[in-house]
PDB file of N, CA and C in Angstrom:
ATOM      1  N   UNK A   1      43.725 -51.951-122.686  1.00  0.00           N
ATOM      2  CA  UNK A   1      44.387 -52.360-123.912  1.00  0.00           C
ATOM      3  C   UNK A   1      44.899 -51.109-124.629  1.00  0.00           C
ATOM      4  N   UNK A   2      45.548 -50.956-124.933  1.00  0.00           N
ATOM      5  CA  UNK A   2      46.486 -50.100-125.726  1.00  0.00           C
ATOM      6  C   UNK A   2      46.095 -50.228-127.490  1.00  0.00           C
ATOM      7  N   UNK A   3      46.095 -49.188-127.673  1.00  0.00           N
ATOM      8  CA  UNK A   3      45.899 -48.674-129.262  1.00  0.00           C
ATOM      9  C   UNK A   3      46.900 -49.023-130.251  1.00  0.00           C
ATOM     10  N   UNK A   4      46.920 -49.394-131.329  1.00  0.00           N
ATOM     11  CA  UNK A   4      48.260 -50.066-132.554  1.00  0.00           C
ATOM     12  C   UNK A   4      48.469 -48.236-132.717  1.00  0.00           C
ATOM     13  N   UNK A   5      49.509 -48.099-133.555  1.00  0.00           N
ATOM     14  CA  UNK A   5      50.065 -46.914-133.791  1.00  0.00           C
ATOM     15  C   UNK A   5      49.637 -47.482-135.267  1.00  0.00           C
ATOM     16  N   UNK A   6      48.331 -48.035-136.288  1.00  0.00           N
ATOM     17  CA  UNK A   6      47.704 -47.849-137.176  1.00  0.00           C
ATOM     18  C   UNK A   6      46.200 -46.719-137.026  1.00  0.00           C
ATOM     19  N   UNK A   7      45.812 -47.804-135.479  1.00  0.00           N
ATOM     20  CA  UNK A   7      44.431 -46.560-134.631  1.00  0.00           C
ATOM     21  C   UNK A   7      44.677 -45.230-134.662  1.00  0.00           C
ATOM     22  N   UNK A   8      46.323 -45.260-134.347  1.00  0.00           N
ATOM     23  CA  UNK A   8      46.684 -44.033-133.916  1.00  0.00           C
ATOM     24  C   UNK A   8      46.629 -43.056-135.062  1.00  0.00           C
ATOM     25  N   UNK A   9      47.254 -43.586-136.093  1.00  0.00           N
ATOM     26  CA  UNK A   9      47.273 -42.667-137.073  1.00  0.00           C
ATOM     27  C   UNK A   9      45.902 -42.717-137.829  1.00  0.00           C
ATOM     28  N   UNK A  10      44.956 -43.702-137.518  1.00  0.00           N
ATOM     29  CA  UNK A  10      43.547 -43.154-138.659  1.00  0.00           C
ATOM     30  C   UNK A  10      42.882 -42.165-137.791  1.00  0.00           C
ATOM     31  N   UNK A  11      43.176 -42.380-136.065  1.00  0.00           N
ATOM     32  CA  UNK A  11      42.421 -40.764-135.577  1.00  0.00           C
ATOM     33  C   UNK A  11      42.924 -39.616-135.735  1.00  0.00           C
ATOM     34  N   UNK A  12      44.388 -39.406-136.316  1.00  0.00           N
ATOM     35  CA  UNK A  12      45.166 -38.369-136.505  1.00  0.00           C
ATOM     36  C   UNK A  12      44.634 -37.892-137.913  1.00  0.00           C
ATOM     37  N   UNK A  13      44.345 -39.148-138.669  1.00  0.00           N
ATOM     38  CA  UNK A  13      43.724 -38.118-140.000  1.00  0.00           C
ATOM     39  C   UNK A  13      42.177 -37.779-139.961  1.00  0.00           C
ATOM     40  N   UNK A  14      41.537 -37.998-138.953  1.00  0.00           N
ATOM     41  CA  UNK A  14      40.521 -37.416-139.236  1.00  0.00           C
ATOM     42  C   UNK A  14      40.288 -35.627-138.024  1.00  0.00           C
ATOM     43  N   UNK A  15      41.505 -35.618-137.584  1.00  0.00           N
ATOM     44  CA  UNK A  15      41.793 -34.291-137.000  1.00  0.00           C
ATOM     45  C   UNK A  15      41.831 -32.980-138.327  1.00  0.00           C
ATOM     46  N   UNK A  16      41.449 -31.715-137.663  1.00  0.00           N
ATOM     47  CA  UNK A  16      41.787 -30.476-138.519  1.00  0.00           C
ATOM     48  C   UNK A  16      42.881 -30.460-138.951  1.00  0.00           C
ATOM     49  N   UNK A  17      43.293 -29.954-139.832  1.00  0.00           N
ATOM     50  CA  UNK A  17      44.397 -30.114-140.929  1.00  0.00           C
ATOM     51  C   UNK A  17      45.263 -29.325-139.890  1.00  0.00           C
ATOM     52  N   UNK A  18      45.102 -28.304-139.063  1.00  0.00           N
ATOM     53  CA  UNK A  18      45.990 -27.255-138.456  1.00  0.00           C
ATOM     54  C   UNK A  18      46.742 -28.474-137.192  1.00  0.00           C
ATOM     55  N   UNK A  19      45.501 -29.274-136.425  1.00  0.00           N
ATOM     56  CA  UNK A  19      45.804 -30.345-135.457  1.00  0.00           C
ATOM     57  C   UNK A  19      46.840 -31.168-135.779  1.00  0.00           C
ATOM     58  N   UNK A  20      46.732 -31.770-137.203  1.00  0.00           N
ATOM     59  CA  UNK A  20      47.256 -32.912-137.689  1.00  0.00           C
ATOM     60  C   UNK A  20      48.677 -32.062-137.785  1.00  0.00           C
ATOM     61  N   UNK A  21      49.121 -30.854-138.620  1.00  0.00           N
ATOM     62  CA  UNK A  21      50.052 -30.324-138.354  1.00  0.00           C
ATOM     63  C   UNK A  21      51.143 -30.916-137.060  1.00  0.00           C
ATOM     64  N   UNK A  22      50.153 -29.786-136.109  1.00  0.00           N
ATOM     65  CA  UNK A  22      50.523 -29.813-134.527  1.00  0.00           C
ATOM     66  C   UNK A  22      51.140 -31.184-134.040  1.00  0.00           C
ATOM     67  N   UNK A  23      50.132 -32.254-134.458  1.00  0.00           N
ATOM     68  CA  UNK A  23      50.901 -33.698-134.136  1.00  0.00           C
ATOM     69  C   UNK A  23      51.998 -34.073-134.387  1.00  0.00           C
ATOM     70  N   UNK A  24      52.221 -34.013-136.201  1.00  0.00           N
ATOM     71  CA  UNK A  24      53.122 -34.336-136.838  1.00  0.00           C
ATOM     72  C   UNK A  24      54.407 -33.441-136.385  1.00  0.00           C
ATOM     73  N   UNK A  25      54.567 -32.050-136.252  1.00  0.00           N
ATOM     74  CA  UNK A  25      55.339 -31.250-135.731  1.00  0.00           C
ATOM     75  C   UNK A  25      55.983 -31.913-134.204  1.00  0.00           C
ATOM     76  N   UNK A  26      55.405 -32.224-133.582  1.00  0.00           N
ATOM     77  CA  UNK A  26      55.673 -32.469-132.245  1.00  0.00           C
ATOM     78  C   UNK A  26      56.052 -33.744-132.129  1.00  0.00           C
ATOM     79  N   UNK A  27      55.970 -34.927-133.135  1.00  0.00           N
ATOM     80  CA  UNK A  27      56.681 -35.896-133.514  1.00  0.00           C
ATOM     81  C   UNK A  27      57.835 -35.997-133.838  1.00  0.00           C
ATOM     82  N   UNK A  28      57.715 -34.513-134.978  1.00  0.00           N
ATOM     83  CA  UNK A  28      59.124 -34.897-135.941  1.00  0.00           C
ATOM     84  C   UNK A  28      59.869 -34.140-134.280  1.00  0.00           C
ATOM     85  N   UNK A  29      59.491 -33.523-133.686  1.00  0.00           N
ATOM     86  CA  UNK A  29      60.567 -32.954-133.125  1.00  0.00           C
ATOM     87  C   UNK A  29      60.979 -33.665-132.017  1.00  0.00           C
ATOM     88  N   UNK A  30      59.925 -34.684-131.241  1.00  0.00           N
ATOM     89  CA  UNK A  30      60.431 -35.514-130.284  1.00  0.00           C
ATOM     90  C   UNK A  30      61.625 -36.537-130.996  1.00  0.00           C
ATOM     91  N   UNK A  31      61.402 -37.154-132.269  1.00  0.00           N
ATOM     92  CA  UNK A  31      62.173 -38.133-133.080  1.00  0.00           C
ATOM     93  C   UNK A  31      63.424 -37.314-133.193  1.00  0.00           C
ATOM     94  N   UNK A  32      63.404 -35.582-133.385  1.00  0.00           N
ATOM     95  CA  UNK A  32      64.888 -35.185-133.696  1.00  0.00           C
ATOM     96  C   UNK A  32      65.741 -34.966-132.673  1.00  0.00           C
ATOM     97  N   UNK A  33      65.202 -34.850-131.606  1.00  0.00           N
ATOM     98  CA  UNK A  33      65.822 -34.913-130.135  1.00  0.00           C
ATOM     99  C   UNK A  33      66.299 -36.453-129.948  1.00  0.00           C
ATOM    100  N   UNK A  34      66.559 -37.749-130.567  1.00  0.00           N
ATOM    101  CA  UNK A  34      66.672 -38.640-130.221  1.00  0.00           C
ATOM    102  C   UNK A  34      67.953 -39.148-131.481  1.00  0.00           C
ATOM    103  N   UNK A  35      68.120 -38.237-132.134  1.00  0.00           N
ATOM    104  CA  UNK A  35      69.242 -38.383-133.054  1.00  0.00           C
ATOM    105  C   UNK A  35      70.189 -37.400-132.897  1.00  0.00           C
ATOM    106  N   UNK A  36      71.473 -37.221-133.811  1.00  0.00           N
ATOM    107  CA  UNK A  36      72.623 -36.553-133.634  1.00  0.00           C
ATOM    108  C   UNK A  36      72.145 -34.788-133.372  1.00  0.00           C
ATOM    109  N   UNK A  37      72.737 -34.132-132.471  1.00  0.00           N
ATOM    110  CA  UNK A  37      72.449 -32.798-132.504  1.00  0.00           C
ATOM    111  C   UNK A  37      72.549 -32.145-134.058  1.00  0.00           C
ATOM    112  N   UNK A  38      73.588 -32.745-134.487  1.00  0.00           N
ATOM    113  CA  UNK A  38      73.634 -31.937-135.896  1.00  0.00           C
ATOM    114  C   UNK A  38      72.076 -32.125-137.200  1.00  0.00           C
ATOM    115  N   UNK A  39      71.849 -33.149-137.108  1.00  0.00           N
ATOM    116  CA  UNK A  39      70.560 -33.749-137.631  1.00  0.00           C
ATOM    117  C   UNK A  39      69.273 -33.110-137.089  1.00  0.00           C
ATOM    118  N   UNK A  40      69.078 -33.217-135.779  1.00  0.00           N
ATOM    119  CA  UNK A  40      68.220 -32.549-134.941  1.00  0.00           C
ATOM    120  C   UNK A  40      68.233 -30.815-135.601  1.00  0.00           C
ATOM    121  N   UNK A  41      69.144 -30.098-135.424  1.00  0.00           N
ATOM    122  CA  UNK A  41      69.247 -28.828-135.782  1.00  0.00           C
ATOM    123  C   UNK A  41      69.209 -28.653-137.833  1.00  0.00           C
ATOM    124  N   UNK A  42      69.175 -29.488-138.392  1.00  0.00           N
ATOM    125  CA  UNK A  42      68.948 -29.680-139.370  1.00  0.00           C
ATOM    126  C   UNK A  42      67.824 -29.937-139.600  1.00  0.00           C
ATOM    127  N   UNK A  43      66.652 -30.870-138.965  1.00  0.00           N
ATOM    128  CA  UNK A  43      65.259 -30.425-139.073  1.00  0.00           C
ATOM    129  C   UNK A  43      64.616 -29.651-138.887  1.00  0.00           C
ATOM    130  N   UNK A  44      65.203 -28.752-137.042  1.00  0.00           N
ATOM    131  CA  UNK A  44      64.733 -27.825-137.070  1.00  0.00           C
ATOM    132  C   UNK A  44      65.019 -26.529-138.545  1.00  0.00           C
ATOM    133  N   UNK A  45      66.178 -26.655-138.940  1.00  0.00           N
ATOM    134  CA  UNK A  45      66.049 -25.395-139.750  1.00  0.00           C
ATOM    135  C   UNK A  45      65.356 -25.701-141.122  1.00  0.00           C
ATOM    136  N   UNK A  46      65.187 -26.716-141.540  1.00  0.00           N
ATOM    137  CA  UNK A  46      64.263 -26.968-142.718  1.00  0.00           C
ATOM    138  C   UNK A  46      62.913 -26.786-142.175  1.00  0.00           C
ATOM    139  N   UNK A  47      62.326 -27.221-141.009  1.00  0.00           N
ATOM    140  CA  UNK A  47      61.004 -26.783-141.063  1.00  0.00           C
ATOM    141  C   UNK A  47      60.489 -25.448-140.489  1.00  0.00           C
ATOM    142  N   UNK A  48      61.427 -24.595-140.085  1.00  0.00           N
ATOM    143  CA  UNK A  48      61.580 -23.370-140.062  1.00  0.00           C
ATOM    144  C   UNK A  48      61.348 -22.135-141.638  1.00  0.00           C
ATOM    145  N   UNK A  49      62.153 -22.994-142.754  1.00  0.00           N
ATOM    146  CA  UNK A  49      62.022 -22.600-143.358  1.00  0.00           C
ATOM    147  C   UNK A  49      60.972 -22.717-144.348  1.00  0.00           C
ATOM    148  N   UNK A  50      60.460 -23.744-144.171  1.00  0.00           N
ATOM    149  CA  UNK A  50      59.297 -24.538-144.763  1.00  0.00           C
ATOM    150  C   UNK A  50      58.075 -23.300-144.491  1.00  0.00           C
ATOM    151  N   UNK A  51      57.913 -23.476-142.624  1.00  0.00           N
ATOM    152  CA  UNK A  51      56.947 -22.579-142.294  1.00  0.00           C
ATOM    153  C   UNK A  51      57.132 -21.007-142.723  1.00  0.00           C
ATOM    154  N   UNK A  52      57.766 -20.736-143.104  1.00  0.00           N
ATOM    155  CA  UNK A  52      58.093 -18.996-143.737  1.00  0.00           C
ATOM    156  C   UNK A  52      58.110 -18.990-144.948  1.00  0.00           C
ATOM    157  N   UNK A  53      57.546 -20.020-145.220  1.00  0.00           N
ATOM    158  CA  UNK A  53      57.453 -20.148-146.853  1.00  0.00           C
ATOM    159  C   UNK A  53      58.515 -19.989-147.969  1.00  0.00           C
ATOM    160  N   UNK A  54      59.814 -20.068-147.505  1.00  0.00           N
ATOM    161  CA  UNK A  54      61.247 -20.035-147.801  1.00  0.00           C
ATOM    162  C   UNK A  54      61.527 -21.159-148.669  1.00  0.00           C
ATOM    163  N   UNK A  55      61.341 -22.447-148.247  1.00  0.00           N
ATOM    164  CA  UNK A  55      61.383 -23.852-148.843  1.00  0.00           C
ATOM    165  C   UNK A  55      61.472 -23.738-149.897  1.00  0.00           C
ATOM    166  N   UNK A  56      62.528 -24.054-150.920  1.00  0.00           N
ATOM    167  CA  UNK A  56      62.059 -24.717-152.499  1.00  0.00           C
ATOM    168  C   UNK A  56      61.751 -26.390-152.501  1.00  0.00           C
ATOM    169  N   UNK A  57      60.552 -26.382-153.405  1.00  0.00           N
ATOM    170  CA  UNK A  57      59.511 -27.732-152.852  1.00  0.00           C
ATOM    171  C   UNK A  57      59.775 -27.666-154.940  1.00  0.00           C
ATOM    172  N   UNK A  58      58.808 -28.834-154.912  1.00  0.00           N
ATOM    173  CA  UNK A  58      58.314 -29.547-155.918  1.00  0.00           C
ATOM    174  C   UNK A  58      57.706 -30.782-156.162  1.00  0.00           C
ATOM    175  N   UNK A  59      56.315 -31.184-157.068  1.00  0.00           N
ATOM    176  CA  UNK A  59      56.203 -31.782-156.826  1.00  0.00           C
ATOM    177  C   UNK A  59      56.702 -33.478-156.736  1.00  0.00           C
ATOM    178  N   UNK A  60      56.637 -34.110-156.048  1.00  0.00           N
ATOM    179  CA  UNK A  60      56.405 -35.479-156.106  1.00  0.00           C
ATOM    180  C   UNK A  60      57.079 -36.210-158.025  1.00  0.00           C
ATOM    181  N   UNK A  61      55.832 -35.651-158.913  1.00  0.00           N
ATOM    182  CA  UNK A  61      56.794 -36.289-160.042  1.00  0.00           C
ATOM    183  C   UNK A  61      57.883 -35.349-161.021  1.00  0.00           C
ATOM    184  N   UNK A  62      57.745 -34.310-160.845  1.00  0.00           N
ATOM    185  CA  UNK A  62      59.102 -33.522-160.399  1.00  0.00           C
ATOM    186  C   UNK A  62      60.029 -34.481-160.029  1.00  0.00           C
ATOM    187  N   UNK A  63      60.607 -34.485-158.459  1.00  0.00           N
ATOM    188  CA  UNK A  63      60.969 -35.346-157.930  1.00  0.00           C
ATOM    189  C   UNK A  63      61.528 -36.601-158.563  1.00  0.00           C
ATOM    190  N   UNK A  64      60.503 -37.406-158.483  1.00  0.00           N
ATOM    191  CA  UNK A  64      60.867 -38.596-159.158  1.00  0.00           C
ATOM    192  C   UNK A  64      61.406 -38.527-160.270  1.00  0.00           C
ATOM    193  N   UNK A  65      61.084 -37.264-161.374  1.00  0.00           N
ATOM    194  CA  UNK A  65      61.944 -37.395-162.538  1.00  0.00           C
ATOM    195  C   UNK A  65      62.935 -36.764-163.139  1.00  0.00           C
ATOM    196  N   UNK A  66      64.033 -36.395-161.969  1.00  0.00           N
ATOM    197  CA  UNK A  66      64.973 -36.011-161.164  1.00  0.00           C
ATOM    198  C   UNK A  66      65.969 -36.877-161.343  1.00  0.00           C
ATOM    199  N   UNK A  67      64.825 -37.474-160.075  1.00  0.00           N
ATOM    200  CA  UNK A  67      66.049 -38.721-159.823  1.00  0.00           C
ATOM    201  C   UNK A  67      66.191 -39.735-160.655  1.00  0.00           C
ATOM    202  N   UNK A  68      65.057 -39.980-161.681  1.00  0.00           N
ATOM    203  CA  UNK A  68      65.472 -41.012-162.835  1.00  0.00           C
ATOM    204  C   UNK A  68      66.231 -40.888-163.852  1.00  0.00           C
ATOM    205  N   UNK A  69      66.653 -39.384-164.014  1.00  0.00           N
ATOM    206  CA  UNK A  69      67.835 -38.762-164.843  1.00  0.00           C
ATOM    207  C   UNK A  69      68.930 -39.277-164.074  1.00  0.00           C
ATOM    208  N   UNK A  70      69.310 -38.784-163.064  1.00  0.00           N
ATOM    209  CA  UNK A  70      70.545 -39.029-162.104  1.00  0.00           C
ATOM    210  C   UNK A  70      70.855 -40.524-162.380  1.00  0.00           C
ATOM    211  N   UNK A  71      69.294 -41.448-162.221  1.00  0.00           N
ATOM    212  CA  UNK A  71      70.105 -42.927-162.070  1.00  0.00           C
ATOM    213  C   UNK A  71      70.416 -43.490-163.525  1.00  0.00           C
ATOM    214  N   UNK A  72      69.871 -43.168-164.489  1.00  0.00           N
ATOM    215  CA  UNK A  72      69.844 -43.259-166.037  1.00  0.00           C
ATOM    216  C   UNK A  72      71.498 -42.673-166.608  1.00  0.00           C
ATOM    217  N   UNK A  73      71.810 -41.745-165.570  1.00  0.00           N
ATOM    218  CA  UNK A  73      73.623 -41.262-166.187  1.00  0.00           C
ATOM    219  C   UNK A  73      74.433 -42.327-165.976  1.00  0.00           C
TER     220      UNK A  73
END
């Protein structure tokens, strides 16, 4: 019997944070090989830059209250 891809992901979170990385990495990158080259090379260079600590991030309600200005104009 085969595992739900819910199994899948509650054994992925109880992996080392470095593992869970590794997974997720090797996901996003099988998924970007399966879309447009230009897209594909667009993930790669965001998480390139991510990992060099380059990224401008913020949080979450940051974020959200961003975009509730934008939709409020």
């Amino acid at each position: 019997m085969s595992r739900t891809a819910a199994e899948i992901l509650e054994e992925a979170r109880r992996l080392p944070p470095s593992e869970r990385e590794w997974v997720a990495h090797g996901l996003l990158i099988e998924s970007a090989e399966e879309i447009e080259p230009e897209w594909a090379a667009e993930v790669e260079r965001r998480v390139a830059e991510a990992d060099a600590g380059n990224a401008s991030t913020c949080s979450w309600g940051e974020l959200e209250s961003r975009l509730r200005s934008r939709l409020a104009q």
